[in-house]
PDB file of N, CA and C in Angstrom:
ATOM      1  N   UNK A   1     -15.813 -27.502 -46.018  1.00  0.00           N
ATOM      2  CA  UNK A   1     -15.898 -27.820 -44.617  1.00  0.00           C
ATOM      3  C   UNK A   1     -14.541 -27.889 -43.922  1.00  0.00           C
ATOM      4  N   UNK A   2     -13.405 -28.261 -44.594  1.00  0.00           N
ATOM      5  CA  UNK A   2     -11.941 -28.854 -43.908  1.00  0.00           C
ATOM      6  C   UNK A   2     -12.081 -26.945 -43.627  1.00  0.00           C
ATOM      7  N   UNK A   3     -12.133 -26.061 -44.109  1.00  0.00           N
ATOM      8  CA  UNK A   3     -11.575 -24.751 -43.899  1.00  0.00           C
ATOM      9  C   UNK A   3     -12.103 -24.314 -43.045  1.00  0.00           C
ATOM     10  N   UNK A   4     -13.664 -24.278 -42.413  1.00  0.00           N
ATOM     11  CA  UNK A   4     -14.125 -23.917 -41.334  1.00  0.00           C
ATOM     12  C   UNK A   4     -13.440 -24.454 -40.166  1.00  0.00           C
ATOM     13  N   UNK A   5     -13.455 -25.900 -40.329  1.00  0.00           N
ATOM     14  CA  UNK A   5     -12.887 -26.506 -38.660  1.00  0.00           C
ATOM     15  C   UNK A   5     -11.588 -26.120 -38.937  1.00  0.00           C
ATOM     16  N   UNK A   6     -10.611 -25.929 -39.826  1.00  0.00           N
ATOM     17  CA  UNK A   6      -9.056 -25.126 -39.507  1.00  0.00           C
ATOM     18  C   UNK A   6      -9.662 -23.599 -39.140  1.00  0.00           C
ATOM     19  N   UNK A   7     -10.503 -22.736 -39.555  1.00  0.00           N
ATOM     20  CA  UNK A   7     -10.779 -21.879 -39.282  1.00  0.00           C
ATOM     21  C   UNK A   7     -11.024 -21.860 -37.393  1.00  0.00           C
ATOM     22  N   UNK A   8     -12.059 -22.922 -37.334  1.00  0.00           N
ATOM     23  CA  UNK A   8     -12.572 -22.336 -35.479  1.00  0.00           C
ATOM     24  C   UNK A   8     -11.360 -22.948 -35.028  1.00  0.00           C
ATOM     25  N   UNK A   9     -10.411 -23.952 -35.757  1.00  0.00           N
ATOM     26  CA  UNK A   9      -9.829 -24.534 -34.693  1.00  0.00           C
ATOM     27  C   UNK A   9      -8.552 -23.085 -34.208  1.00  0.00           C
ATOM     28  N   UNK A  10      -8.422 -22.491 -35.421  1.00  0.00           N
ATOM     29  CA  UNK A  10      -7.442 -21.219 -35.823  1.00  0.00           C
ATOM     30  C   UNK A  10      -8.094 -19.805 -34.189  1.00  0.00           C
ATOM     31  N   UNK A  11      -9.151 -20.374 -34.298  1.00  0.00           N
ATOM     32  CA  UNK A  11     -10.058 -19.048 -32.984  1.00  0.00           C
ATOM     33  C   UNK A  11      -9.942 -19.589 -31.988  1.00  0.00           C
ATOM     34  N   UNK A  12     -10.193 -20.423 -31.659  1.00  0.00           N
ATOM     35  CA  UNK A  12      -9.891 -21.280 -30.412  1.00  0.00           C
ATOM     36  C   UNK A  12      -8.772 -21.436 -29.938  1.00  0.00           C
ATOM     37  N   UNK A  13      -7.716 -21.535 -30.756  1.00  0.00           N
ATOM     38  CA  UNK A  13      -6.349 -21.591 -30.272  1.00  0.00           C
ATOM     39  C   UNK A  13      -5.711 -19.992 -30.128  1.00  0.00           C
ATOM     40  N   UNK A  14      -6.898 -18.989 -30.866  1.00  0.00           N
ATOM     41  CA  UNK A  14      -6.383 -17.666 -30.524  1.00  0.00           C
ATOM     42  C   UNK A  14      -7.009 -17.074 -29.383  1.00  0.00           C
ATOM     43  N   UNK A  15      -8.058 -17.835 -28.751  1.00  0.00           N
ATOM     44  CA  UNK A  15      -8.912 -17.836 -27.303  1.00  0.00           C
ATOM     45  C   UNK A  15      -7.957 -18.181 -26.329  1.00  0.00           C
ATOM     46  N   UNK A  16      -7.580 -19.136 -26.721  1.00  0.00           N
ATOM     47  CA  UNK A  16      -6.473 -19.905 -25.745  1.00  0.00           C
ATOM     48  C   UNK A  16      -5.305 -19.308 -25.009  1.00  0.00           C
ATOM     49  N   UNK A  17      -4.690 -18.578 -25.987  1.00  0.00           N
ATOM     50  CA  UNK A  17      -3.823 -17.610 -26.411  1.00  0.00           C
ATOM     51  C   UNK A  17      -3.881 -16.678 -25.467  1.00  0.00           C
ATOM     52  N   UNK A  18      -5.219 -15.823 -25.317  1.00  0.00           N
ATOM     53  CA  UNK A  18      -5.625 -14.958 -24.596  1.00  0.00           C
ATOM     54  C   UNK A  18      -6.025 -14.918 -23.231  1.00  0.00           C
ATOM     55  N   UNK A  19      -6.734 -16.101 -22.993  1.00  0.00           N
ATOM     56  CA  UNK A  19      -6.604 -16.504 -21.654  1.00  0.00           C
ATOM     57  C   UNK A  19      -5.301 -16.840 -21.185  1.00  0.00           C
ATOM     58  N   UNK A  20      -4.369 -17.499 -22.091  1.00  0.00           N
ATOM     59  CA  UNK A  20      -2.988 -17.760 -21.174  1.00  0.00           C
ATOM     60  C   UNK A  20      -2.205 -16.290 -20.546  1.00  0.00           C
ATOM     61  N   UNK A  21      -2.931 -15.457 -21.673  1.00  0.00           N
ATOM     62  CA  UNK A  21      -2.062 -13.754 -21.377  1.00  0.00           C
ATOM     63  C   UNK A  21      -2.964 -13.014 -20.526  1.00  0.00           C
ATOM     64  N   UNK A  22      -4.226 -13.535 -19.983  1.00  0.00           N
ATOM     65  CA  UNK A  22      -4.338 -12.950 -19.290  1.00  0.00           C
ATOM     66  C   UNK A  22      -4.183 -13.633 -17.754  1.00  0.00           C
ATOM     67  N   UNK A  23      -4.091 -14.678 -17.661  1.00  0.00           N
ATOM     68  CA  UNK A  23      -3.792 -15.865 -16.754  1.00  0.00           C
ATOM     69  C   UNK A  23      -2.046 -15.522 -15.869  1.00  0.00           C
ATOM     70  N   UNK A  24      -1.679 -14.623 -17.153  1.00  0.00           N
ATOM     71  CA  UNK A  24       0.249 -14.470 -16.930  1.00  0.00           C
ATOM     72  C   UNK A  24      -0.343 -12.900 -15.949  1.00  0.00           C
ATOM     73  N   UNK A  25      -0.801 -11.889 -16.350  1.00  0.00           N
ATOM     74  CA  UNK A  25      -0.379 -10.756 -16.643  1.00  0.00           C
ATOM     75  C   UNK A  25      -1.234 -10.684 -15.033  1.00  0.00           C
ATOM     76  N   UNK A  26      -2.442 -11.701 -14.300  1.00  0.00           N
ATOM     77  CA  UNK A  26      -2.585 -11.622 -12.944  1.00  0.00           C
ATOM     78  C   UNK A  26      -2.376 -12.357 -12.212  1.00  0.00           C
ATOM     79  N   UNK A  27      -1.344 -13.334 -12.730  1.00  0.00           N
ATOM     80  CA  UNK A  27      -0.385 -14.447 -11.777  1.00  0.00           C
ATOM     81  C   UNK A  27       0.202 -13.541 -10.395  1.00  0.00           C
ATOM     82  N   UNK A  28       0.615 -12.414 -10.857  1.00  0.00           N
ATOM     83  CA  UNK A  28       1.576 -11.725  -9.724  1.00  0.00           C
ATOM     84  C   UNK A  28       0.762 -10.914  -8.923  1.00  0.00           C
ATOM     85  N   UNK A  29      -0.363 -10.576  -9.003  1.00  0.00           N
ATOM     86  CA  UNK A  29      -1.390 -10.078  -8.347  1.00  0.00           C
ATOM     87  C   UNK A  29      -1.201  -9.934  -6.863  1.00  0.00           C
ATOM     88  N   UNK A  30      -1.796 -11.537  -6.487  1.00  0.00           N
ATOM     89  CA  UNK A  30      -1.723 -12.036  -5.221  1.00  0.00           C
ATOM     90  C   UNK A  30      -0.542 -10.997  -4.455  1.00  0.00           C
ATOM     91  N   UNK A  31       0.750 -11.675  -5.267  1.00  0.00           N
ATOM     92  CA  UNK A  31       2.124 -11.032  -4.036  1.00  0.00           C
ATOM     93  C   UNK A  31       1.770  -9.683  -4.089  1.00  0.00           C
ATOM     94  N   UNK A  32       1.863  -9.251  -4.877  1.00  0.00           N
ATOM     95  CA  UNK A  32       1.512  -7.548  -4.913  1.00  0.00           C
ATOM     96  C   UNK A  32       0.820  -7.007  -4.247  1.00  0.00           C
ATOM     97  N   UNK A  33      -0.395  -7.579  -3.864  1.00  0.00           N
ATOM     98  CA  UNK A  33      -1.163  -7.240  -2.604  1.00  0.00           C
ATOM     99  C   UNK A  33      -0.791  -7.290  -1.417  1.00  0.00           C
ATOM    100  N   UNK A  34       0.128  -8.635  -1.352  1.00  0.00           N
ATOM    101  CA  UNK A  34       0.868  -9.190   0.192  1.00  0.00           C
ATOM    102  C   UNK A  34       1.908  -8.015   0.497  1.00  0.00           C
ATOM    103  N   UNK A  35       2.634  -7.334  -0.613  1.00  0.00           N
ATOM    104  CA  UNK A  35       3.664  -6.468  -0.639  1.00  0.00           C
ATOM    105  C   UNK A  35       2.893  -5.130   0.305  1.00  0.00           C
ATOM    106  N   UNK A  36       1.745  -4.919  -0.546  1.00  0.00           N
ATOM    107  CA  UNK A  36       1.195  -3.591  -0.290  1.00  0.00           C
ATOM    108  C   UNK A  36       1.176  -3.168   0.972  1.00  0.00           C
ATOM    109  N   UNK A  37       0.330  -4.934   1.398  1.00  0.00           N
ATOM    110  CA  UNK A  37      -0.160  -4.437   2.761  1.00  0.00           C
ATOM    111  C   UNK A  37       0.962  -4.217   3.882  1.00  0.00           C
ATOM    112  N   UNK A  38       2.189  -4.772   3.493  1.00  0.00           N
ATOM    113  CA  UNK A  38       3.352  -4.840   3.976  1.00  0.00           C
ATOM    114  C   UNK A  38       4.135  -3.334   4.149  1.00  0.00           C
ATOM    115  N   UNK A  39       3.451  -2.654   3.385  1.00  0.00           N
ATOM    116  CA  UNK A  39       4.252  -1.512   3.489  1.00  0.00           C
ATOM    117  C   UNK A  39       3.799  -0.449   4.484  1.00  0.00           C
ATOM    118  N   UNK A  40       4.899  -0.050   4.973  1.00  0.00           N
ATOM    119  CA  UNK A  40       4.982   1.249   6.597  1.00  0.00           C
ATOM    120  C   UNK A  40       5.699   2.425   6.316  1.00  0.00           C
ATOM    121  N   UNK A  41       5.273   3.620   6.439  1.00  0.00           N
ATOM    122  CA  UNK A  41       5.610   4.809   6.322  1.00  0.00           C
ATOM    123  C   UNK A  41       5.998   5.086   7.959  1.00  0.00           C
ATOM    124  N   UNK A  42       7.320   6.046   8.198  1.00  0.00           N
ATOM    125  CA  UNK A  42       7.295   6.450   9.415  1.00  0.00           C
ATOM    126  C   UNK A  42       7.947   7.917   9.582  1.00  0.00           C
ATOM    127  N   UNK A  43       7.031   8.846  10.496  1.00  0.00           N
ATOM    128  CA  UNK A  43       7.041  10.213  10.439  1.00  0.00           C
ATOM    129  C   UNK A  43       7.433  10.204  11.971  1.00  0.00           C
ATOM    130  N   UNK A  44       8.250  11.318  11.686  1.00  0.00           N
ATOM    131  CA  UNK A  44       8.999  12.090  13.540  1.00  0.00           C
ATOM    132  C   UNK A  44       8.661  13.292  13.438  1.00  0.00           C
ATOM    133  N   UNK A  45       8.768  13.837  14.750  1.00  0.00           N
ATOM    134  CA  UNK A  45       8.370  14.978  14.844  1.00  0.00           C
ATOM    135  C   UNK A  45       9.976  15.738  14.709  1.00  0.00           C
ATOM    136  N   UNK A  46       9.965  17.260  14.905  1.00  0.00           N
ATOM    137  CA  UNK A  46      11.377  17.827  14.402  1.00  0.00           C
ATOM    138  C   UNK A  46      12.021  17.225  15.726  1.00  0.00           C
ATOM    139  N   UNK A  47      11.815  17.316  16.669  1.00  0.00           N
ATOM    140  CA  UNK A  47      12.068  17.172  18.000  1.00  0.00           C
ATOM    141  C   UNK A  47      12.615  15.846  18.371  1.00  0.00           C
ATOM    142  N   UNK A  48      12.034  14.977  17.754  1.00  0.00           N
ATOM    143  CA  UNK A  48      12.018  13.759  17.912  1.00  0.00           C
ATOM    144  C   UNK A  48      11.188  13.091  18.869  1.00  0.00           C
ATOM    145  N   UNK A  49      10.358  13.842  19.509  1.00  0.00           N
ATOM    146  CA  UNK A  49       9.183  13.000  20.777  1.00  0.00           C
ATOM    147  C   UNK A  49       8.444  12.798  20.045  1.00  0.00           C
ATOM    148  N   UNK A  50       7.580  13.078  18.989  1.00  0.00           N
ATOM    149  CA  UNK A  50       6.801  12.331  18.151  1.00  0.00           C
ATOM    150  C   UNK A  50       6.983  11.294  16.921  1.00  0.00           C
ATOM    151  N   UNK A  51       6.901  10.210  17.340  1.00  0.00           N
ATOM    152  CA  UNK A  51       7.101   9.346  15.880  1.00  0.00           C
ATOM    153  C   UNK A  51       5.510   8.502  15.757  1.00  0.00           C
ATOM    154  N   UNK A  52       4.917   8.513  14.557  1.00  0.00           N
ATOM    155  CA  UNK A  52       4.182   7.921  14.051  1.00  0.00           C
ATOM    156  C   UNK A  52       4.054   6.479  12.700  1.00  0.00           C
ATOM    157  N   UNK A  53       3.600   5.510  13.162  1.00  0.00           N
ATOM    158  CA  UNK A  53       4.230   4.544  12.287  1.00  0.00           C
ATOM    159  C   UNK A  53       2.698   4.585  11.115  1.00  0.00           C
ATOM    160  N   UNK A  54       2.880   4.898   9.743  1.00  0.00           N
ATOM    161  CA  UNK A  54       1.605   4.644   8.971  1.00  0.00           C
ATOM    162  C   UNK A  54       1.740   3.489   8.150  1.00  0.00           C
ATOM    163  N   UNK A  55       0.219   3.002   7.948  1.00  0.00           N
ATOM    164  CA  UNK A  55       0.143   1.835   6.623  1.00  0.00           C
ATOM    165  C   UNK A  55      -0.561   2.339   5.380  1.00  0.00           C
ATOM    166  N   UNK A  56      -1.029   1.361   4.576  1.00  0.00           N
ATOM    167  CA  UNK A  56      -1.319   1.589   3.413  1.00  0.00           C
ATOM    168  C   UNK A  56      -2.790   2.453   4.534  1.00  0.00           C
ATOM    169  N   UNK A  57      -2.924   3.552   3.218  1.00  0.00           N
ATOM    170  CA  UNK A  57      -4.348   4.413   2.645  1.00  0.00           C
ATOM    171  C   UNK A  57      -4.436   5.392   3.959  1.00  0.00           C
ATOM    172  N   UNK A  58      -2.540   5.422   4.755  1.00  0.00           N
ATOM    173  CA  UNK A  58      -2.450   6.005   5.769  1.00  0.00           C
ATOM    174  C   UNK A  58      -2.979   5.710   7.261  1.00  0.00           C
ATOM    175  N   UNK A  59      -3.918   4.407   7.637  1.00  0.00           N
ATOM    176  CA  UNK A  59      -4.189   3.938   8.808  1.00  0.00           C
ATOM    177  C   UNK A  59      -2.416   4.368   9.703  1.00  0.00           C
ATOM    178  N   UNK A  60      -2.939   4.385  10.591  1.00  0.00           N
ATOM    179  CA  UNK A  60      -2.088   4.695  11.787  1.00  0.00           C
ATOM    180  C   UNK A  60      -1.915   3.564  12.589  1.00  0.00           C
ATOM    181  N   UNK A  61      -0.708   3.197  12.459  1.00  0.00           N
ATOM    182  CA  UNK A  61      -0.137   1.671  13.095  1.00  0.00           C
ATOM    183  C   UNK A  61       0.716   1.783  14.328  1.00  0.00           C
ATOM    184  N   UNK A  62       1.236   2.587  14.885  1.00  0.00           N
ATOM    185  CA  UNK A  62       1.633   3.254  16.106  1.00  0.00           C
ATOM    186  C   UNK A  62       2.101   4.504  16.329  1.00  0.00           C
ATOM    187  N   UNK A  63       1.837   4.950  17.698  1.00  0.00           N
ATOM    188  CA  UNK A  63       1.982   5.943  17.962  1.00  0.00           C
ATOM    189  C   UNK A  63       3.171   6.027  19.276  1.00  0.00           C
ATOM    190  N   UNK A  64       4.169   6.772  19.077  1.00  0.00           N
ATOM    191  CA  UNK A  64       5.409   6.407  19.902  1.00  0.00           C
ATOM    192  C   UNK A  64       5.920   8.029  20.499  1.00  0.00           C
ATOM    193  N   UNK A  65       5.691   8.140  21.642  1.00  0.00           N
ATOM    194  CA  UNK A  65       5.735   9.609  22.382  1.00  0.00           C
ATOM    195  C   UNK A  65       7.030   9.468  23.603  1.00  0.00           C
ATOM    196  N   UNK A  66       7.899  10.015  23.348  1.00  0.00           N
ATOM    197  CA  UNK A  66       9.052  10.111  24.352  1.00  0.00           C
ATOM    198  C   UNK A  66       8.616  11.020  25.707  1.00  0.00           C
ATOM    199  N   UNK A  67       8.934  10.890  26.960  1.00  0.00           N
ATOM    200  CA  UNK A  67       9.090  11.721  28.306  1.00  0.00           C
ATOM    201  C   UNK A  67       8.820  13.001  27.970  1.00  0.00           C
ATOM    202  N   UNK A  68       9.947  13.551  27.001  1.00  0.00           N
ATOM    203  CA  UNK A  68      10.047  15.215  26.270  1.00  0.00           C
ATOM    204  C   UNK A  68       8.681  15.278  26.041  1.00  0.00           C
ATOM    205  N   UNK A  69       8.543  14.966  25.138  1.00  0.00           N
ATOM    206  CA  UNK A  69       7.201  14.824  24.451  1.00  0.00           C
ATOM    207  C   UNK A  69       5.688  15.045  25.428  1.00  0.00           C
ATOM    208  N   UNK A  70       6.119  13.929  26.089  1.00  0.00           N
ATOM    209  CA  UNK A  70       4.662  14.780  27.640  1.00  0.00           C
ATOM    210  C   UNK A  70       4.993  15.356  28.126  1.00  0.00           C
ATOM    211  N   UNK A  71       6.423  16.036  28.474  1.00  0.00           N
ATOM    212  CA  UNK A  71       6.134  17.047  29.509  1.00  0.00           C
ATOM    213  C   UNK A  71       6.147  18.813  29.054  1.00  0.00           C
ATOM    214  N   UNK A  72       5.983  18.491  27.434  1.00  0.00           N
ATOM    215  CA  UNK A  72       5.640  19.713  27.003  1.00  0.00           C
ATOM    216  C   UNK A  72       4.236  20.236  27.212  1.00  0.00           C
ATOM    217  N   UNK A  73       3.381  19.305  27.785  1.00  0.00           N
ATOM    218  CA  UNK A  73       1.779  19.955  28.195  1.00  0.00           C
ATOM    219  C   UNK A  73       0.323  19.321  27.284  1.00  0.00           C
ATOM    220  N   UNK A  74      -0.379  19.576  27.252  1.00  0.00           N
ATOM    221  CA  UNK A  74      -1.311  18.964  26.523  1.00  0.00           C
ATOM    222  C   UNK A  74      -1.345  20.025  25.041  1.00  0.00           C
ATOM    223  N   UNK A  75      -1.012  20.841  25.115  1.00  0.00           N
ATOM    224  CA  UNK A  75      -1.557  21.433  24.155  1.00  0.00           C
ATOM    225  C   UNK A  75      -0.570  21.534  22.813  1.00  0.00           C
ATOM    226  N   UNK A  76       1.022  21.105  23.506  1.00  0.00           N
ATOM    227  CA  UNK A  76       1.949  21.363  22.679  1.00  0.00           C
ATOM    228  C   UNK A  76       1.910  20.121  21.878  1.00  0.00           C
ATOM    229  N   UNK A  77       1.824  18.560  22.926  1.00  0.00           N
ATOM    230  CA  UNK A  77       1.660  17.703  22.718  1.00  0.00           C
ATOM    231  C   UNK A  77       0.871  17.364  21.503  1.00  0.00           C
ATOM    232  N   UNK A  78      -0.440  18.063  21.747  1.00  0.00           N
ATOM    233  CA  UNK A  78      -1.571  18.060  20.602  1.00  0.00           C
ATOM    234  C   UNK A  78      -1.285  18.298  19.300  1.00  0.00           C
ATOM    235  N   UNK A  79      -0.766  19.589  19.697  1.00  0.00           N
ATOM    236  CA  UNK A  79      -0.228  19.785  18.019  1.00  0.00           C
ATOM    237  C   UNK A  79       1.056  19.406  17.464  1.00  0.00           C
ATOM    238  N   UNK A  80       1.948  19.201  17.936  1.00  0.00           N
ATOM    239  CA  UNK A  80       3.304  18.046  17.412  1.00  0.00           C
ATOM    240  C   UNK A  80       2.550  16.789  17.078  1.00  0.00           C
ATOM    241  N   UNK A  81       1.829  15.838  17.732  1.00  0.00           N
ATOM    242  CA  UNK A  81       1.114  15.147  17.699  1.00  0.00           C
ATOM    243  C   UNK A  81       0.344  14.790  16.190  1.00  0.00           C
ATOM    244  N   UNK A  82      -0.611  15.911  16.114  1.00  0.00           N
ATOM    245  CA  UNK A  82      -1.474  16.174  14.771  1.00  0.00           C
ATOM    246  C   UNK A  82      -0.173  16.278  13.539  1.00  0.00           C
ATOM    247  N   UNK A  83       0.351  17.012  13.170  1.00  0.00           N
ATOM    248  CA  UNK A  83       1.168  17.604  12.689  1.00  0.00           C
ATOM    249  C   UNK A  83       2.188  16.277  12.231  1.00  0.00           C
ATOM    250  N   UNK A  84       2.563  15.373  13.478  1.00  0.00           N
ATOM    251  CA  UNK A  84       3.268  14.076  12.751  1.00  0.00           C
ATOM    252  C   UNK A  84       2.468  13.314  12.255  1.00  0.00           C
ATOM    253  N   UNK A  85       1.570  13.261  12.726  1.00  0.00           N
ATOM    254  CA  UNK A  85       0.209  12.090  11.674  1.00  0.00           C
ATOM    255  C   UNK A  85       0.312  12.795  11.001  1.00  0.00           C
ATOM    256  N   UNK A  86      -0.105  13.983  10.310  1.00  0.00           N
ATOM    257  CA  UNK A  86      -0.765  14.398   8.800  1.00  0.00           C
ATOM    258  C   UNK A  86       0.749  14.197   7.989  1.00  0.00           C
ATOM    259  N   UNK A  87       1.805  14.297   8.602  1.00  0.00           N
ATOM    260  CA  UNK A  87       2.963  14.101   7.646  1.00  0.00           C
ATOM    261  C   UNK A  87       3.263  12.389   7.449  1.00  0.00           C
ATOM    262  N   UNK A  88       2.869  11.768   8.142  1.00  0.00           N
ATOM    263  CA  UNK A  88       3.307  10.136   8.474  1.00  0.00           C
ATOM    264  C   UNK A  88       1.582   9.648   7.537  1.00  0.00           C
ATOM    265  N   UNK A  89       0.787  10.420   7.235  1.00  0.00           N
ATOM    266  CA  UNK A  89      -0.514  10.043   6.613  1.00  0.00           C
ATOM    267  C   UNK A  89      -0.407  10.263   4.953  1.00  0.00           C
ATOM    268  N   UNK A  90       0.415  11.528   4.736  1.00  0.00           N
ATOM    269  CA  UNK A  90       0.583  11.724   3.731  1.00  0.00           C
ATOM    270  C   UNK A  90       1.698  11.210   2.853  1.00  0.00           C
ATOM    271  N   UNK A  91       2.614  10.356   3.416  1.00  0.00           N
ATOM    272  CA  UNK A  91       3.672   9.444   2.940  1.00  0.00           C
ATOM    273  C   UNK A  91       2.967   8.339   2.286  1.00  0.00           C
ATOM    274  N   UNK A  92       2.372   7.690   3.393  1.00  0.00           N
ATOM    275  CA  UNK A  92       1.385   6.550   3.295  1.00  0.00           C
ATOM    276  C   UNK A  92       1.156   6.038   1.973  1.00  0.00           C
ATOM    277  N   UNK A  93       1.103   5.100   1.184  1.00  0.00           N
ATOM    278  CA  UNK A  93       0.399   4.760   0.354  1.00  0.00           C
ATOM    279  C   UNK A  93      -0.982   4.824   0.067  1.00  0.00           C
TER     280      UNK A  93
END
């Protein structure tokens, strides 16, 4: 009998063990998330009238258009426009 209870007490303390390592290994979790969401990608256009600010999974967090920038027309606009998001999307986390 003394060898069984050194035995479970021997599992239990190797349970213990394991929860403490896994207790360590998602302690840092939390910040890591706080970090993530923290992080901003930012794309310009060649020109510089387009700048786009991205976040994580690429959401689009602002959109920043200089004078130049509108008075090239709607259509030029459009596509400088597109063109800095998909580059400011694809940085993105």
């Amino acid at each position: 009998m003394p060898g069984e209870f050194e035995q479970l007490v021997a599992e239990y303390e190797r349970f213990q063990a394991g929860v403490r390592h896994v207790d360590d290994r998602f302690a840092g979790l939390g910040a890591m998330q706080q970090q993530l969401t923290g992080l901003r990608a930012s794309a310009a256009s060649a020109d510089g009238g387009v700048t786009v600010v991205t976040g994580p999974g690429g959401a689009v967090l602002d959109v920043e258009l200089t004078e130049a920038a509108l008075a090239k027309g709607p259509h030029a606009l459009s596509a400088t426009l597109l063109a800095t998001l998909r580059e400011g999307s694809s940085t993105a986390c």
